[in-house]
C-alpha atoms as a PDB file:
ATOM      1  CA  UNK A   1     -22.133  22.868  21.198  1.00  0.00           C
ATOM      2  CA  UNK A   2     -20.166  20.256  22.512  1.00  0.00           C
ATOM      3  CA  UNK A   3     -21.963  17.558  20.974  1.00  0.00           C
ATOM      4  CA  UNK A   4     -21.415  19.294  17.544  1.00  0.00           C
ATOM      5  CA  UNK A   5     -17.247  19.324  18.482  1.00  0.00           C
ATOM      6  CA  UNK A   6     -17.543  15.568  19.229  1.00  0.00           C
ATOM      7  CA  UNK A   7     -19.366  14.759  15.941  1.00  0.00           C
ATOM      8  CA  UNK A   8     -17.128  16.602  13.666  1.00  0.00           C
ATOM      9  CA  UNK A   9     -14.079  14.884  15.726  1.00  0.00           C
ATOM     10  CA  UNK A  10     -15.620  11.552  14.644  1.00  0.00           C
ATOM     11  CA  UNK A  11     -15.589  12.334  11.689  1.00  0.00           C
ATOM     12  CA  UNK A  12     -12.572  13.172  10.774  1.00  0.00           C
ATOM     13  CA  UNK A  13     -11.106  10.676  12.758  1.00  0.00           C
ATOM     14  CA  UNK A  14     -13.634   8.009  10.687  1.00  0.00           C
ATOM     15  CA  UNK A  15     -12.524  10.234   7.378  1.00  0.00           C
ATOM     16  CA  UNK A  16      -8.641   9.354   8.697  1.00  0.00           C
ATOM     17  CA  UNK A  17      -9.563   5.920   9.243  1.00  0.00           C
ATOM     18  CA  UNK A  18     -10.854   5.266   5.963  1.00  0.00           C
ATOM     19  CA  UNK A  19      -8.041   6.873   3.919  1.00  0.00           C
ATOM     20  CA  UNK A  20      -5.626   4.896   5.940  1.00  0.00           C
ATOM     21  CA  UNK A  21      -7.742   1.743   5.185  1.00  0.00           C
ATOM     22  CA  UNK A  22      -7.890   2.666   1.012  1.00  0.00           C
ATOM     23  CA  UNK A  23      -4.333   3.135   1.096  1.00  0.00           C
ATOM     24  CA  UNK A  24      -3.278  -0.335   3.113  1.00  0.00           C
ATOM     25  CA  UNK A  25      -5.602  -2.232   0.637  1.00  0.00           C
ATOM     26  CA  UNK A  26      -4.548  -1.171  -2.643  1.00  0.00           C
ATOM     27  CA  UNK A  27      -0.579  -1.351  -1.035  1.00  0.00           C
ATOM     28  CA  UNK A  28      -2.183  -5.087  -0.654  1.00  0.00           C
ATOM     29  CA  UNK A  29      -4.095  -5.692  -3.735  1.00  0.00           C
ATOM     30  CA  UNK A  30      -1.245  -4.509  -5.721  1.00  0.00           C
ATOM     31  CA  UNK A  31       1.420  -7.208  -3.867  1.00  0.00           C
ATOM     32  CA  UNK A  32      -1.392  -9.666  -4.674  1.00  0.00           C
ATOM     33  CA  UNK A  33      -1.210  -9.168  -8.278  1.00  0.00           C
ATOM     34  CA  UNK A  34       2.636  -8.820  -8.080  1.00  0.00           C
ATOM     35  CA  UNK A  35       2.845 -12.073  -6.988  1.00  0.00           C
ATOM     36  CA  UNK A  36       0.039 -13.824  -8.850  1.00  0.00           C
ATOM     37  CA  UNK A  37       1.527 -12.613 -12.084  1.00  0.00           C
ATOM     38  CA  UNK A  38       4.852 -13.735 -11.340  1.00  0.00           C
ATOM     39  CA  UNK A  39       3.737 -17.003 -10.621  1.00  0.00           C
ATOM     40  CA  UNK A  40       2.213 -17.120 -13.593  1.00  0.00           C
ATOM     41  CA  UNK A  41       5.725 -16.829 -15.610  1.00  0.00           C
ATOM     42  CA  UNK A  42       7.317 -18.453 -13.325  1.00  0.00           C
ATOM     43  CA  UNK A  43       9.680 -15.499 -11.695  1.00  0.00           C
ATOM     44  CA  UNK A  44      10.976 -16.022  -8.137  1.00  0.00           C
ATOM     45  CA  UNK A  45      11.103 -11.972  -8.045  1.00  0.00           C
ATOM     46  CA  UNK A  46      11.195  -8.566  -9.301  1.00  0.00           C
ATOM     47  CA  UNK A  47      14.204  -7.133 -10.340  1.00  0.00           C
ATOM     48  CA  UNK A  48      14.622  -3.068  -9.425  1.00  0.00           C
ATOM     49  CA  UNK A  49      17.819  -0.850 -10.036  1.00  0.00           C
ATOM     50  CA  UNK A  50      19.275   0.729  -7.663  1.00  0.00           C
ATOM     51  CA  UNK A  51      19.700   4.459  -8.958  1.00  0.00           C
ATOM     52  CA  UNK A  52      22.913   5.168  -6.854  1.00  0.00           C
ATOM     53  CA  UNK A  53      24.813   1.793  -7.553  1.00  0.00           C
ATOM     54  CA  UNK A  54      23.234   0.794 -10.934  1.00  0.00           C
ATOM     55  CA  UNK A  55      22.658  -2.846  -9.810  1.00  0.00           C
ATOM     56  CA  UNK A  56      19.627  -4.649  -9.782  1.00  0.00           C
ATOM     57  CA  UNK A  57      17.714  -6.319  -6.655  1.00  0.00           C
ATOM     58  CA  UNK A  58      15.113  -8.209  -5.621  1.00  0.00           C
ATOM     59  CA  UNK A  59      12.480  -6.119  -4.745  1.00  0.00           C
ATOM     60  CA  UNK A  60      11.560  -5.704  -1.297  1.00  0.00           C
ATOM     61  CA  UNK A  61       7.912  -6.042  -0.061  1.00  0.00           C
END
């Protein structure tokens, strides 16, 4: 019985792992191709609004 408790705790904690690992490389993949398409027209940034003061921002990564 105690095996069984250890194996499901591995797994979940691998299962937690690997979420947490999907999540940090598509957060990376998608500053990748941020980036590579503003080099390509030549931006130094993204513009975003800011909802509360209307103004627009570089965006922060």
């Amino acid at each position: 019985m105690p095996q069984l408790i250890f194996f499901a705790l591995v797994g979940v904690v691998a299962y937690i792992g690997y979420r947490s690992f999907i999540k940090e490389a598509e957060r990376v993949t998608a500053k990748v191709r941020r980036n590579e398409k503003q080099r390509q027209t030549g931006a130094n940034g993204t513009l975003v609004k800011d909802p509360e003061t209307g103004e627009y921002r570089l965006e922060k990564d």
